[in-house]
PDB file of N, CA and C in Angstrom:
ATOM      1  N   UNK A   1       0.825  -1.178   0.000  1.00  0.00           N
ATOM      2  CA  UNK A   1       0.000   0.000   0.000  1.00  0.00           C
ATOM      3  C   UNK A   1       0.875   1.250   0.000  1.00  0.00           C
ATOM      4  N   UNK A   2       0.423   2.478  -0.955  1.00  0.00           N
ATOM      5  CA  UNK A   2       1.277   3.742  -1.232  1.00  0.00           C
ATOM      6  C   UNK A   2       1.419   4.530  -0.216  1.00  0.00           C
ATOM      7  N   UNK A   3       2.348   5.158   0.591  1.00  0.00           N
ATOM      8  CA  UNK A   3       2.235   5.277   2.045  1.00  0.00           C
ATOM      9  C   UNK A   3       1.467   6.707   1.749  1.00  0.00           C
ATOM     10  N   UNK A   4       1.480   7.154   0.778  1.00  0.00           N
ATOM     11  CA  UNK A   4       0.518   8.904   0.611  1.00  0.00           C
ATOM     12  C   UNK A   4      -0.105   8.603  -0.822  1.00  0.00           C
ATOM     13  N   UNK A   5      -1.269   8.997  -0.783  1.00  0.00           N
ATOM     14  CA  UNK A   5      -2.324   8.720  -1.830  1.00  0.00           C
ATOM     15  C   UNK A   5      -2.335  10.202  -2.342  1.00  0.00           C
ATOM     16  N   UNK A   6      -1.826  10.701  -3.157  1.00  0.00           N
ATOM     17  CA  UNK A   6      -1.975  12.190  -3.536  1.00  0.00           C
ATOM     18  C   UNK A   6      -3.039  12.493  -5.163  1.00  0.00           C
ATOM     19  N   UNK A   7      -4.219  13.239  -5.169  1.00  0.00           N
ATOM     20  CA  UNK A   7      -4.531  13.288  -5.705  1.00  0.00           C
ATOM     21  C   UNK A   7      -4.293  14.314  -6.415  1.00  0.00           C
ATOM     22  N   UNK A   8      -4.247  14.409  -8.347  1.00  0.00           N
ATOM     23  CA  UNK A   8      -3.990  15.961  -9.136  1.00  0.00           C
ATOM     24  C   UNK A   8      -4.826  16.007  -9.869  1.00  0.00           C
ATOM     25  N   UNK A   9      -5.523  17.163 -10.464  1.00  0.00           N
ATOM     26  CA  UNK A   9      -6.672  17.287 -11.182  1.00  0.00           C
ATOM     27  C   UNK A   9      -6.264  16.938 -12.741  1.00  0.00           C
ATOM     28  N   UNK A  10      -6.683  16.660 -13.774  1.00  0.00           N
ATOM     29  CA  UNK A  10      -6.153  16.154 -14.673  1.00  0.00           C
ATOM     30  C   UNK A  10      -5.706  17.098 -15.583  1.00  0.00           C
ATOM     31  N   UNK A  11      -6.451  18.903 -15.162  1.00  0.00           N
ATOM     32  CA  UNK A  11      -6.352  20.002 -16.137  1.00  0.00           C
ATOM     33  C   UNK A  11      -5.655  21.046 -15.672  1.00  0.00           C
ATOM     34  N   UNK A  12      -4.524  20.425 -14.581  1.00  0.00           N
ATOM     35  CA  UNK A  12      -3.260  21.362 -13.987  1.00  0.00           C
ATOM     36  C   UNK A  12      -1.936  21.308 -15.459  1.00  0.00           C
ATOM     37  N   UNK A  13      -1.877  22.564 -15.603  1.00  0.00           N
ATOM     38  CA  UNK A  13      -0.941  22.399 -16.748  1.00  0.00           C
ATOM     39  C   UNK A  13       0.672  23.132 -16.754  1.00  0.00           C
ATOM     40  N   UNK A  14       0.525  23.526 -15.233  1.00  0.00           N
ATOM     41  CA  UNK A  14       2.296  23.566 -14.533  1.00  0.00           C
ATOM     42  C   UNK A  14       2.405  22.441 -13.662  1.00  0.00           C
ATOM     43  N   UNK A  15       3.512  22.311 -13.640  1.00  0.00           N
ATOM     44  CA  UNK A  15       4.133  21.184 -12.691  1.00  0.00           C
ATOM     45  C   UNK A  15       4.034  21.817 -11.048  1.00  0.00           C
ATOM     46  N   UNK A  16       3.277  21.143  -9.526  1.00  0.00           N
ATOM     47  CA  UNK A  16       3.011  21.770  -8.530  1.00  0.00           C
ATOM     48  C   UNK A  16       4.690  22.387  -8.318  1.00  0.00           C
ATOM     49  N   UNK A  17       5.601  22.117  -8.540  1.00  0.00           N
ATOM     50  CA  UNK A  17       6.691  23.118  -7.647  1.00  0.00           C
ATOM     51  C   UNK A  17       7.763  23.095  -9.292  1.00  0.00           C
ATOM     52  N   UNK A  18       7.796  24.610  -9.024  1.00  0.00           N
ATOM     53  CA  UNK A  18       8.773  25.238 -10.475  1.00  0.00           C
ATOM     54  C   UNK A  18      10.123  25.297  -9.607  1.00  0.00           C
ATOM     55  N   UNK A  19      11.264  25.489 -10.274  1.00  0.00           N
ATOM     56  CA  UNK A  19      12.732  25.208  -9.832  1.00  0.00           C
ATOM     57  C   UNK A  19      12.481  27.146  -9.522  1.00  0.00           C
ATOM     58  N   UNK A  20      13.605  27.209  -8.746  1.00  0.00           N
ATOM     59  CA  UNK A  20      14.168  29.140  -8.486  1.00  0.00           C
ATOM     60  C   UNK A  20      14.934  28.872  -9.747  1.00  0.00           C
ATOM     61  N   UNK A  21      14.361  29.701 -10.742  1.00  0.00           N
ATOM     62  CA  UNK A  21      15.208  30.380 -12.035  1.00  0.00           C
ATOM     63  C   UNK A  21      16.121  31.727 -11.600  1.00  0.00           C
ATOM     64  N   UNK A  22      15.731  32.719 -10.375  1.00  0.00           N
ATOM     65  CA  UNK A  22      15.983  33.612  -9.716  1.00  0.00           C
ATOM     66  C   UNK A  22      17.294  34.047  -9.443  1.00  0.00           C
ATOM     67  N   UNK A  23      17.586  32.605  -8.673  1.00  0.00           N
ATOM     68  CA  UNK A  23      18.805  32.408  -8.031  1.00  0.00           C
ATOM     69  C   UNK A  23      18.499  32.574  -6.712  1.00  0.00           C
ATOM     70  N   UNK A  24      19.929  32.335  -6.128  1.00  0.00           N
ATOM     71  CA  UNK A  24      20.069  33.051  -4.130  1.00  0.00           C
ATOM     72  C   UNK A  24      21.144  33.822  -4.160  1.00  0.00           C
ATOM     73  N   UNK A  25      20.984  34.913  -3.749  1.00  0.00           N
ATOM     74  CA  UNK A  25      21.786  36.551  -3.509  1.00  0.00           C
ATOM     75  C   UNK A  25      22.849  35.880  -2.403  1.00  0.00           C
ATOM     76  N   UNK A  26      22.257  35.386  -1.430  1.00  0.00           N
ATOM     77  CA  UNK A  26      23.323  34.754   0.068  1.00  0.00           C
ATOM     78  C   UNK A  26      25.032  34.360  -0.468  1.00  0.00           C
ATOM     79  N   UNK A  27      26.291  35.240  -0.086  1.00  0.00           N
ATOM     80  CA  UNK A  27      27.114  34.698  -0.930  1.00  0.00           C
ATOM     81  C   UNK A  27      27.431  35.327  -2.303  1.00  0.00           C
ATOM     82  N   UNK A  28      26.417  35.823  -2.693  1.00  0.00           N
ATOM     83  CA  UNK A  28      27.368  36.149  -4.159  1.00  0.00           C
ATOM     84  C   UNK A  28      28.497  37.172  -4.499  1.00  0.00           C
ATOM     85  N   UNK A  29      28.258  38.183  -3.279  1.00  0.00           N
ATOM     86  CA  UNK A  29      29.678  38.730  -3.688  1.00  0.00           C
ATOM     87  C   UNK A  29      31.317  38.414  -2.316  1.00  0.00           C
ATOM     88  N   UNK A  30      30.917  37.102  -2.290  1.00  0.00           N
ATOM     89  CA  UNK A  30      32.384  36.472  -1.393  1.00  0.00           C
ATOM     90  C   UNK A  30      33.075  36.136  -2.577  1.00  0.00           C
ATOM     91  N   UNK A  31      32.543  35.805  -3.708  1.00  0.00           N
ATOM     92  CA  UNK A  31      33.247  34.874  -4.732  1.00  0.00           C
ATOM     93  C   UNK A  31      34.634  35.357  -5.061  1.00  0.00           C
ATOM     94  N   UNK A  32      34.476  37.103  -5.203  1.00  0.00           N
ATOM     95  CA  UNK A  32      35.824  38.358  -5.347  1.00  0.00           C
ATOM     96  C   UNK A  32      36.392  37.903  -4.056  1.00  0.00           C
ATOM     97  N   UNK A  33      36.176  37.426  -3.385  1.00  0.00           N
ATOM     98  CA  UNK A  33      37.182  38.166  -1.867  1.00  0.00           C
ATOM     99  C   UNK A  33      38.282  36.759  -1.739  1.00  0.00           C
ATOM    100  N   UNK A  34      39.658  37.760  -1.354  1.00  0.00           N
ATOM    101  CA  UNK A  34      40.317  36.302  -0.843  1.00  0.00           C
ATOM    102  C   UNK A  34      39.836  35.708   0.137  1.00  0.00           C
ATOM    103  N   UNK A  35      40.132  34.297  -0.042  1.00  0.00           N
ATOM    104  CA  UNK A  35      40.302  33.515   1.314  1.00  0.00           C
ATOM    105  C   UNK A  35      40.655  33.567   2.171  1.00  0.00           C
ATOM    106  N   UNK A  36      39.940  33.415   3.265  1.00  0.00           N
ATOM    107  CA  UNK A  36      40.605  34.138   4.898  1.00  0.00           C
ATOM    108  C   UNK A  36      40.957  32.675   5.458  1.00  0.00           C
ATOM    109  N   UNK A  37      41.738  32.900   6.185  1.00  0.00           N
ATOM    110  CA  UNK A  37      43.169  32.119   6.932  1.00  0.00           C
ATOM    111  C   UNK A  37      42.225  31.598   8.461  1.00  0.00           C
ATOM    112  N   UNK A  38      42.093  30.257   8.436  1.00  0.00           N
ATOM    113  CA  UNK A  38      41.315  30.516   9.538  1.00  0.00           C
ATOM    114  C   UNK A  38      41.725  30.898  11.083  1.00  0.00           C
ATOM    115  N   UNK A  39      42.840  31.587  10.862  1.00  0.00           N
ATOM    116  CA  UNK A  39      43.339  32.987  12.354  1.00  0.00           C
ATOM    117  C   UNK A  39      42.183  34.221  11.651  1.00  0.00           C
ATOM    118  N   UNK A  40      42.124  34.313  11.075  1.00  0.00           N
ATOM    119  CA  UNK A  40      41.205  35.291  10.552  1.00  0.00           C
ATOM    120  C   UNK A  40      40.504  35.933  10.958  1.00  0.00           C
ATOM    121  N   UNK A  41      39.200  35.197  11.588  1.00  0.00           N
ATOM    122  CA  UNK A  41      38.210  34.450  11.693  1.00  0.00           C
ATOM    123  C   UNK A  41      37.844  34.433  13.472  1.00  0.00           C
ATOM    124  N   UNK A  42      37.025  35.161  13.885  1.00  0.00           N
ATOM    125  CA  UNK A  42      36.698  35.287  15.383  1.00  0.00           C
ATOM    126  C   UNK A  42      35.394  34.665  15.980  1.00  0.00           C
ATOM    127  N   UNK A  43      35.322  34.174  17.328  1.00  0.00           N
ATOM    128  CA  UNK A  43      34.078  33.516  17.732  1.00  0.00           C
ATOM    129  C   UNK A  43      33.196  34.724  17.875  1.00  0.00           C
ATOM    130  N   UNK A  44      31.857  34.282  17.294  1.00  0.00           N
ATOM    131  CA  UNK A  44      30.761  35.585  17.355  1.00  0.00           C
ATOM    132  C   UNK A  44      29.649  34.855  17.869  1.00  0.00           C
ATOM    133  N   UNK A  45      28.997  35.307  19.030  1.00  0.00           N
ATOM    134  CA  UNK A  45      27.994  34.676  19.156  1.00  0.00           C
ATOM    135  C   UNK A  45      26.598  35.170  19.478  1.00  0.00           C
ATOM    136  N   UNK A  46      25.577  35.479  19.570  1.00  0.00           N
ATOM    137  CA  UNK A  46      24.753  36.220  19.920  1.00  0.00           C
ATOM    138  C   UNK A  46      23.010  35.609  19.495  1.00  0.00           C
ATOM    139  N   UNK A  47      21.931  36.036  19.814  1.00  0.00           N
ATOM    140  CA  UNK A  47      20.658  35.391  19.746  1.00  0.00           C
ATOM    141  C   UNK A  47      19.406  35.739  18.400  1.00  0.00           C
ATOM    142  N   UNK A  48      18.705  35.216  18.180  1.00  0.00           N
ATOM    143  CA  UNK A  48      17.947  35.451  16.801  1.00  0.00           C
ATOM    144  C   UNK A  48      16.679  34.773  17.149  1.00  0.00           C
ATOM    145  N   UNK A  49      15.686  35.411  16.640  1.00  0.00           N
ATOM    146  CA  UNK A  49      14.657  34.049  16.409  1.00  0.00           C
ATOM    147  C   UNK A  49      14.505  32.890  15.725  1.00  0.00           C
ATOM    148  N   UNK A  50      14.242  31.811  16.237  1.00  0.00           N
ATOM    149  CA  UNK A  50      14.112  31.110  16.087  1.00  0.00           C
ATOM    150  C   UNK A  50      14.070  30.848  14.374  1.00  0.00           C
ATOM    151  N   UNK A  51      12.986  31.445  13.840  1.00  0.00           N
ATOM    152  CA  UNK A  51      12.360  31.500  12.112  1.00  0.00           C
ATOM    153  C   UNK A  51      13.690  32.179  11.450  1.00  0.00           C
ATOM    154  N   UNK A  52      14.239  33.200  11.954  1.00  0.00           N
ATOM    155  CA  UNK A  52      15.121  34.020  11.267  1.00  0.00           C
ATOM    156  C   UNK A  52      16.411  33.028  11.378  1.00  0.00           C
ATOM    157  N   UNK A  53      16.732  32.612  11.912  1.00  0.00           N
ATOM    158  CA  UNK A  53      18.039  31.305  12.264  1.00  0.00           C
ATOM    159  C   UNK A  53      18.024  30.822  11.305  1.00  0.00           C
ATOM    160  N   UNK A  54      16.830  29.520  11.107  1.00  0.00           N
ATOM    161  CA  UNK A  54      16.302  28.740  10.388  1.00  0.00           C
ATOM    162  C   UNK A  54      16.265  29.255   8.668  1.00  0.00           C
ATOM    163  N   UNK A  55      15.736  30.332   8.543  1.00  0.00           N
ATOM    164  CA  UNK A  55      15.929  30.611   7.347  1.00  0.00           C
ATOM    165  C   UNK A  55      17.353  30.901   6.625  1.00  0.00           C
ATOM    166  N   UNK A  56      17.973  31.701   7.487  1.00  0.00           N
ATOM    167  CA  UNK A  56      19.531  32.029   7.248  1.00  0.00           C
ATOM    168  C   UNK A  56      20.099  31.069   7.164  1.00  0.00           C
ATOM    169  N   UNK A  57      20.078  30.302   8.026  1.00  0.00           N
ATOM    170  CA  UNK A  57      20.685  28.322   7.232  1.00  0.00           C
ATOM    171  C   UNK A  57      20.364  27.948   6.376  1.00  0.00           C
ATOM    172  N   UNK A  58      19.238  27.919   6.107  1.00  0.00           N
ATOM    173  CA  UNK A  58      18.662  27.355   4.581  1.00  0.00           C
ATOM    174  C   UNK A  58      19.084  28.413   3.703  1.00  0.00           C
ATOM    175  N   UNK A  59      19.328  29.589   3.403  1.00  0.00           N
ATOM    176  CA  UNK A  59      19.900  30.410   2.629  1.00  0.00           C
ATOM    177  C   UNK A  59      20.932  29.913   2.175  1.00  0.00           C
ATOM    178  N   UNK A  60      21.702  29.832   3.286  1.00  0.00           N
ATOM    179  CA  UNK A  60      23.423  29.628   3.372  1.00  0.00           C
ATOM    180  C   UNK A  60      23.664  28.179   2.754  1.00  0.00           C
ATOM    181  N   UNK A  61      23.156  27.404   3.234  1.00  0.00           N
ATOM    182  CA  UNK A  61      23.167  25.792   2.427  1.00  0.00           C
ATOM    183  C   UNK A  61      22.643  25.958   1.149  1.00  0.00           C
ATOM    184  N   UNK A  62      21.765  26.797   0.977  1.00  0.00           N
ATOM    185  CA  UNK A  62      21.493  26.337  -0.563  1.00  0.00           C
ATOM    186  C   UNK A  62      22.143  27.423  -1.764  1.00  0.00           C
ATOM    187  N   UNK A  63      23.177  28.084  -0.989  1.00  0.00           N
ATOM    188  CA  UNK A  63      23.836  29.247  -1.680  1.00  0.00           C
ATOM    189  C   UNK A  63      25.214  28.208  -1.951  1.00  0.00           C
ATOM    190  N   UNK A  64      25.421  27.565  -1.215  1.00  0.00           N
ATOM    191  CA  UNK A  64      26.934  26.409  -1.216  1.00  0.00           C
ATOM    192  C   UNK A  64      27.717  27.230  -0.059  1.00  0.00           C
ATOM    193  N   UNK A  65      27.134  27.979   1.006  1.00  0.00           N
ATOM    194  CA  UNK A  65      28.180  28.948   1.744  1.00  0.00           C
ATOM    195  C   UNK A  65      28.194  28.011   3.123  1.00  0.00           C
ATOM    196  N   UNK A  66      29.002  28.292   4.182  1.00  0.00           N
ATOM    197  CA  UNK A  66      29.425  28.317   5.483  1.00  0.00           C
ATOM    198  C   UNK A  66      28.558  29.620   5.608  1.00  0.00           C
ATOM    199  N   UNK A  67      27.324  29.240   7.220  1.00  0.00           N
ATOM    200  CA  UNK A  67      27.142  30.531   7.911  1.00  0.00           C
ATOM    201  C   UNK A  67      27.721  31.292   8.072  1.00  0.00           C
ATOM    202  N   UNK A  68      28.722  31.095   8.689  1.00  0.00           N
ATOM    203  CA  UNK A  68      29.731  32.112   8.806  1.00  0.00           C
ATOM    204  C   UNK A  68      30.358  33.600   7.856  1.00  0.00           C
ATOM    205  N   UNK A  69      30.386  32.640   6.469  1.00  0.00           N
ATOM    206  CA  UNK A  69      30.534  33.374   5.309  1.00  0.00           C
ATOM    207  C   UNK A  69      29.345  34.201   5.025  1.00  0.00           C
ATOM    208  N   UNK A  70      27.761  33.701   5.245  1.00  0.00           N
ATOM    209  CA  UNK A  70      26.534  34.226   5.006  1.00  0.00           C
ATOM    210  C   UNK A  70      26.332  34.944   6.037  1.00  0.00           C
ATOM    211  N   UNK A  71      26.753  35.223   7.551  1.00  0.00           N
ATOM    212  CA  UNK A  71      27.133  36.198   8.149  1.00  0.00           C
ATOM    213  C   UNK A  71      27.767  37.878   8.230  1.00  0.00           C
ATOM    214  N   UNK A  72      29.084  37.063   7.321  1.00  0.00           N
ATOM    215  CA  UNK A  72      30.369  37.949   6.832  1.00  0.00           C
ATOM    216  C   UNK A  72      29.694  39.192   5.841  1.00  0.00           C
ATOM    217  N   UNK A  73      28.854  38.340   5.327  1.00  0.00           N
ATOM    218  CA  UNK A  73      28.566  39.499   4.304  1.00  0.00           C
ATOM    219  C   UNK A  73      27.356  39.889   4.323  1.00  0.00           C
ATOM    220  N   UNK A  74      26.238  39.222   5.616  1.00  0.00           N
ATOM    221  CA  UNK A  74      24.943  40.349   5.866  1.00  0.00           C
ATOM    222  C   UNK A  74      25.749  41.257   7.002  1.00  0.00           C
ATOM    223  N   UNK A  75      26.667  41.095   7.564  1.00  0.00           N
ATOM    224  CA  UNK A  75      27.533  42.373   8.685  1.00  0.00           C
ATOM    225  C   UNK A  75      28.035  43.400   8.122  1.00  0.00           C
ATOM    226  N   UNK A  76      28.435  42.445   7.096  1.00  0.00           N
ATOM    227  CA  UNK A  76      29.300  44.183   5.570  1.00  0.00           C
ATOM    228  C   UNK A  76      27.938  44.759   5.410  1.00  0.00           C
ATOM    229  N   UNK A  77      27.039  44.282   4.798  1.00  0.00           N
ATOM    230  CA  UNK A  77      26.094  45.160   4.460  1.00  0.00           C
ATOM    231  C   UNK A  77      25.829  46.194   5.113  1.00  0.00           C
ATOM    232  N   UNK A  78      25.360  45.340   6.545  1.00  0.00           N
ATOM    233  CA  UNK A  78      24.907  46.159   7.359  1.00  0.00           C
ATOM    234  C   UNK A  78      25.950  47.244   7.963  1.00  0.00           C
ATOM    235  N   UNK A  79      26.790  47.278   7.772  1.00  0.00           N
ATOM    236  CA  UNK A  79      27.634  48.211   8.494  1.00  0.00           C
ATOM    237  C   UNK A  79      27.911  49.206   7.240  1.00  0.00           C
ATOM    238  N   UNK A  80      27.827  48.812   5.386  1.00  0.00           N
ATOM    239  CA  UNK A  80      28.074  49.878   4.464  1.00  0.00           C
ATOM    240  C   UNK A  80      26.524  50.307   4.301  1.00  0.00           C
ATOM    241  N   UNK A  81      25.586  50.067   4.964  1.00  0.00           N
ATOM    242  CA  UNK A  81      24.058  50.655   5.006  1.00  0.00           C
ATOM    243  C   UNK A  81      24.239  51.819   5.826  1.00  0.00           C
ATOM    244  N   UNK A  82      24.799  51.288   7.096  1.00  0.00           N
ATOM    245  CA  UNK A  82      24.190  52.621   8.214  1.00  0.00           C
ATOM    246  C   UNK A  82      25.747  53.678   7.977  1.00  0.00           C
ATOM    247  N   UNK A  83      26.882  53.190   7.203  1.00  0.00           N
ATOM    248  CA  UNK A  83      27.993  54.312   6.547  1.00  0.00           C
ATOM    249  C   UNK A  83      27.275  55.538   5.727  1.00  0.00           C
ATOM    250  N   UNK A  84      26.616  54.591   4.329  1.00  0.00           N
ATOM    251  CA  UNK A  84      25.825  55.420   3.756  1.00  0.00           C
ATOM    252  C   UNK A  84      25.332  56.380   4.250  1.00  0.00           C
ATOM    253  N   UNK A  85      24.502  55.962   5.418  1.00  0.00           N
ATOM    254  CA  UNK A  85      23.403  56.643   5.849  1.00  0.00           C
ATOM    255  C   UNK A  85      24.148  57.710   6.420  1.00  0.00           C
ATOM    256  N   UNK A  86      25.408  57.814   7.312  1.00  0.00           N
ATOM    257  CA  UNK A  86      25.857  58.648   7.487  1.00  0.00           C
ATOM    258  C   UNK A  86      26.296  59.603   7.305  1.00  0.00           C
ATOM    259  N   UNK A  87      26.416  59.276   5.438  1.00  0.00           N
ATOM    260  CA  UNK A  87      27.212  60.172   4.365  1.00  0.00           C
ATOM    261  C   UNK A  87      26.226  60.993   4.105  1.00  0.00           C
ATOM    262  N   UNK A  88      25.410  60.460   3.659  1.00  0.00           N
ATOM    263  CA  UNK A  88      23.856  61.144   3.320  1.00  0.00           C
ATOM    264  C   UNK A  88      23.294  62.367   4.480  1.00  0.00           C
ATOM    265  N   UNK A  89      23.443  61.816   5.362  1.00  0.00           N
ATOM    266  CA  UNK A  89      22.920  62.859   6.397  1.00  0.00           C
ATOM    267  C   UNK A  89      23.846  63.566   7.311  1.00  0.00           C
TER     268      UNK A  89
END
């Protein structure tokens, strides 16, 4: 016996799940940067929710990155965001 009986209507004419043609942003601009030495490289630790964790892993795994690396470069952001902002105002 089929352990899930799934039923599809016969006049669905996409497939239920399309591939990301899109891409994932997580990672794409480490590709320029050298390789850091792992002295490099400091313990960081601090708290998140739960959902926001979870997603940032799944980002990072399906980008081919180390958290760490998917870290590295939402911290750049965030730190050449609130620069900007400084310049600006």
């Amino acid at each position: 016996m089929a352990r899930h009986n799934f039923e599809t209507p016969d006049d669905v004419t996409e497939p239920p799940l399309t591939p990301n043609t899109g891409g994932v942003r997580v990672g794409a601009d480490l590709v320029g940067r050298r390789p850091r030495k792992a002295s490099d490289w400091k313990s960081f630790s601090s708290y998140l929710p739960e959902d926001l964790q979870r997603r940032f892993r799944s980002e990072c795994m399906l980008a081919g990155i180390e958290v760490r690396q998917g870290l590295d470069e939402a911290v750049r952001a965030w730190l050449e965001t609130r620069q900007a902002g400084k310049s600006a105002g």
